[in-house]
Protein backbone atom coordinates (compact mmCIF):
# COMPACT_ATOMS: atom_id res chain seq x y z
CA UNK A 1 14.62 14.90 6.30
CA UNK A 2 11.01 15.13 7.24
CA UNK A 3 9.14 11.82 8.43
CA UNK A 4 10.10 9.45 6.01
CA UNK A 5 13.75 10.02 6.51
CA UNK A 6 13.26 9.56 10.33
CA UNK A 7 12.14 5.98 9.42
CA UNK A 8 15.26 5.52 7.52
CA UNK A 9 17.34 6.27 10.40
CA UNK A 10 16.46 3.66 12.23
CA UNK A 11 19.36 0.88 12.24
CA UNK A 12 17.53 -2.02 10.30
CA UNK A 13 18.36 0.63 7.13
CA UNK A 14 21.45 1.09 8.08
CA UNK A 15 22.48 -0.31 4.70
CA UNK A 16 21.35 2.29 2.47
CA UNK A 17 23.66 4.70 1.62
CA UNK A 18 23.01 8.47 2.80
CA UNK A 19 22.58 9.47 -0.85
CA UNK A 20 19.91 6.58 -1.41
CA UNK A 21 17.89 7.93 1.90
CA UNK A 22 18.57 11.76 0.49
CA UNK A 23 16.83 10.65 -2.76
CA UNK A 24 13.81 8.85 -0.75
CA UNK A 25 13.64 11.60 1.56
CA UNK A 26 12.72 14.59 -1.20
CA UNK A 27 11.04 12.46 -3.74
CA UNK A 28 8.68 11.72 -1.05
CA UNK A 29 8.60 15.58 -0.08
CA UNK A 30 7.75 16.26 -3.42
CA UNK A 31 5.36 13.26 -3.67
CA UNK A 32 3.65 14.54 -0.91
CA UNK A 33 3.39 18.37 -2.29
CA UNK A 34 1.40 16.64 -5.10
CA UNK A 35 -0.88 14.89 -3.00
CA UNK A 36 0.61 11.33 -3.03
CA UNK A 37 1.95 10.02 0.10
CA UNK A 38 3.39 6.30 1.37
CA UNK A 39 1.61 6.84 4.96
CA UNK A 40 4.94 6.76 6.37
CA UNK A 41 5.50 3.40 5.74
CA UNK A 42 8.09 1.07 4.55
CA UNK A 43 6.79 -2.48 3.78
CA UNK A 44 8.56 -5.77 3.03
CA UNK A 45 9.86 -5.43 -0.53
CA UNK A 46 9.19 -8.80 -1.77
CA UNK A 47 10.72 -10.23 -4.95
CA UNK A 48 11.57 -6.27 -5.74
CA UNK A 49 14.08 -5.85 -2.88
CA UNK A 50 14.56 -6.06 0.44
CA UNK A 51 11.70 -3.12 1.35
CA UNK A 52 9.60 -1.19 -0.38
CA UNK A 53 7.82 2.56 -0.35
CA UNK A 54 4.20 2.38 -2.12
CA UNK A 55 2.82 5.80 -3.43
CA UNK A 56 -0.79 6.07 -3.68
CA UNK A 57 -3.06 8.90 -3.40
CA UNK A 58 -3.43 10.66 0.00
CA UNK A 59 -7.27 11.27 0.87
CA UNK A 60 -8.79 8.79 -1.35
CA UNK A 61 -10.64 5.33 -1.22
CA UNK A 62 -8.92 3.77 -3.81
CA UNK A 63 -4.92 2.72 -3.56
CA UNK A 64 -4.47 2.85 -7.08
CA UNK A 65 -0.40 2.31 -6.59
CA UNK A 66 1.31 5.80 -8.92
CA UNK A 67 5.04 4.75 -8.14
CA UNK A 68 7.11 2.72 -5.86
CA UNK A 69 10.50 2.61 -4.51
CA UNK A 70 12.11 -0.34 -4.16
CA UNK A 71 14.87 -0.56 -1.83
CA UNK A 72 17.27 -3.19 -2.73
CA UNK A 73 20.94 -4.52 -0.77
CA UNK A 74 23.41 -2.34 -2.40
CA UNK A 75 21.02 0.13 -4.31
CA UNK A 76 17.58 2.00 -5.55
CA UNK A 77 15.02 1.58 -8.38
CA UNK A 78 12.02 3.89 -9.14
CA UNK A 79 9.13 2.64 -10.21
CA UNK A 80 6.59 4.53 -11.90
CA UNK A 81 3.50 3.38 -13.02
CA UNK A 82 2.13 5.03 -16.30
CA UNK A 83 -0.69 4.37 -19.34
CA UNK A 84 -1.39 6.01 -22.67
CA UNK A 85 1.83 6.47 -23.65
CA UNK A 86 1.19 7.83 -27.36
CA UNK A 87 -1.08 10.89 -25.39
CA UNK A 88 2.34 12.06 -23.94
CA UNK A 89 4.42 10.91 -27.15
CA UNK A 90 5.84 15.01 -27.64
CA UNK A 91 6.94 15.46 -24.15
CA UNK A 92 8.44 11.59 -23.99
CA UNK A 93 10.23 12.70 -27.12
CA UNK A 94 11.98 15.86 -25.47
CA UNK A 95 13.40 14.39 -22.46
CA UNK A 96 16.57 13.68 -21.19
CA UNK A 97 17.83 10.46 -22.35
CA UNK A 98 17.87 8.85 -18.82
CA UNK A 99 14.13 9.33 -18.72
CA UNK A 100 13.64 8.66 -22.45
CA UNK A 101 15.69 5.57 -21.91
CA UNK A 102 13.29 3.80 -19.41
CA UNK A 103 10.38 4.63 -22.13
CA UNK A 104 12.65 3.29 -25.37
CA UNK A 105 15.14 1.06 -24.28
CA UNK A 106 15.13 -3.11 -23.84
CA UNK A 107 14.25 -3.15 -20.29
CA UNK A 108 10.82 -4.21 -20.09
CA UNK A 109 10.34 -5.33 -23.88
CA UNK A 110 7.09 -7.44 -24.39
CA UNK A 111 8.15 -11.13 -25.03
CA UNK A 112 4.56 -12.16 -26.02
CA UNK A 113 4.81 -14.73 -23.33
CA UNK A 114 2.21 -17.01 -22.00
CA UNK A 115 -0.73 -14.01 -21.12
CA UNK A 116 -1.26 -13.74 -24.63
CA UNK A 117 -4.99 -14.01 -25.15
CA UNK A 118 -6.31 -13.36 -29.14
CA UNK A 119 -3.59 -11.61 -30.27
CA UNK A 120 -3.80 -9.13 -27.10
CA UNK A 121 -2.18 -8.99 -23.16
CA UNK A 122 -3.78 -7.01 -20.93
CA UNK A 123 0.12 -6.69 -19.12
CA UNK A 124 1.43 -5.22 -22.74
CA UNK A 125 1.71 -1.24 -23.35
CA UNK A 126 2.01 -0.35 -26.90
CA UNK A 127 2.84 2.89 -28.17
CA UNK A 128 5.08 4.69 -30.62
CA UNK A 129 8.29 7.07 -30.02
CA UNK A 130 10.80 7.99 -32.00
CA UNK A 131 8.48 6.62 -34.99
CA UNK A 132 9.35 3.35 -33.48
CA UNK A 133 6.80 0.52 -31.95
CA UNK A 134 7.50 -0.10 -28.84
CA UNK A 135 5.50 -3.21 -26.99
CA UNK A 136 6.46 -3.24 -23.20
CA UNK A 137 5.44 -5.69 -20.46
CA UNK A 138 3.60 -4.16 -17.46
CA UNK A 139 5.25 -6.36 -15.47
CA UNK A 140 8.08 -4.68 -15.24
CA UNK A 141 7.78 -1.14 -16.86
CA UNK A 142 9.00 2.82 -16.11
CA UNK A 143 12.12 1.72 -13.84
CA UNK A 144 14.93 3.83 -12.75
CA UNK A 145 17.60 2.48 -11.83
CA UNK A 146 19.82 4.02 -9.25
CA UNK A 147 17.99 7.71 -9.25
CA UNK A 148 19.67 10.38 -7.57
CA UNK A 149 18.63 13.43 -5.74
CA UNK A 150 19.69 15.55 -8.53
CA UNK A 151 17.37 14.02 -10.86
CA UNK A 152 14.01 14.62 -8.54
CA UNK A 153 13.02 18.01 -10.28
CA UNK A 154 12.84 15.84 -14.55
CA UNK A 155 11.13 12.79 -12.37
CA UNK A 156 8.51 15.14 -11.05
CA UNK A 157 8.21 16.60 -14.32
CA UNK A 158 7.34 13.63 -15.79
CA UNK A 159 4.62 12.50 -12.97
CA UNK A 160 2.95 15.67 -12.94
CA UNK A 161 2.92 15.06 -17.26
CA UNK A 162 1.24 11.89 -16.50
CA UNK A 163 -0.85 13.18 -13.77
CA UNK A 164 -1.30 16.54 -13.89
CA UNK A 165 -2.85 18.84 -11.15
CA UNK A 166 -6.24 18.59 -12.58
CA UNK A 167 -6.56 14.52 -11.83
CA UNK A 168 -4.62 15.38 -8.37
């Protein structure tokens, strides 16, 4: 584990599981490869969970927030943070169904609550899969739910699909 999984080793995480730190410990590797880093820090996690890694852009001004970890009492969630859905509409289309499920299934579904302004919500994402309409909330979009190590190499995929080298 490189210096993110030295942070996890120290007792206050002692209730994460070993497979929980293995996951944190290569998607932030692989994180880093691409040029997105947590600067080795694990913050108070808030309503989220009990801590939580934040994922911005290493080198830049701006902390425009790409993905988040969210370390909870008895597990993990993924966060990734995403926009113009119908651009990547083919490739969402052709994924495994435990990606494709986070982009298609009820978690996150747009209630039209009380931010609706003219018809719009600057919180909703709107875009079509599966030749179906799908209206998320922002709020609380592009989770994963328990991810394991295993799965690092299609969650990569799909950030570098989003962000590819070009904007990295």
């Amino acid at each position: 584990m490189g210096d993110i999984g030295e942070l996890l080793k120290d007792g206050k995480f002692n209730f994460i599981t070993d497979e929980n730190k293995e996951f944190i410990a290569g998607f932030d590797k692989e994180m880093e490869g691409l040029g997105y880093g947590c600067g080795n820090k694990i913050g108070e996690g808030f309503c989220w969970g009990r801590y939580m890694i934040i994922y911005t852009k290493t080198g830049v001004k701006s902390k425009k927030v790409y993905a988040r970890i969210y370390i909870r009492e008895k597990s993990i969630a993924l966060r990734m943070f995403f926009g113009k859905m119908d651009d990547h509409r083919e490739y969402l289309e052709e994924t495994p169904e435990y990606i494709k499920n986070v982009f298609t299934g009820e978690y996150g579904d747009c209630k039209h609550c009380h931010n609706e302004k003219n018809g719009s919500c600057k919180f909703r994402k709107t875009y079509t899969l599966e030749n179906r309409l799908i209206e998320k909330c922002n709020g609380s979009t592009f989770l994963f739910e328990e991810p394991d190590i295993n799965r690092i190499p299609e969650l990569i995929g799909l950030f570098c699909e989003f962000y590819p080298k070009k904007n990295r």
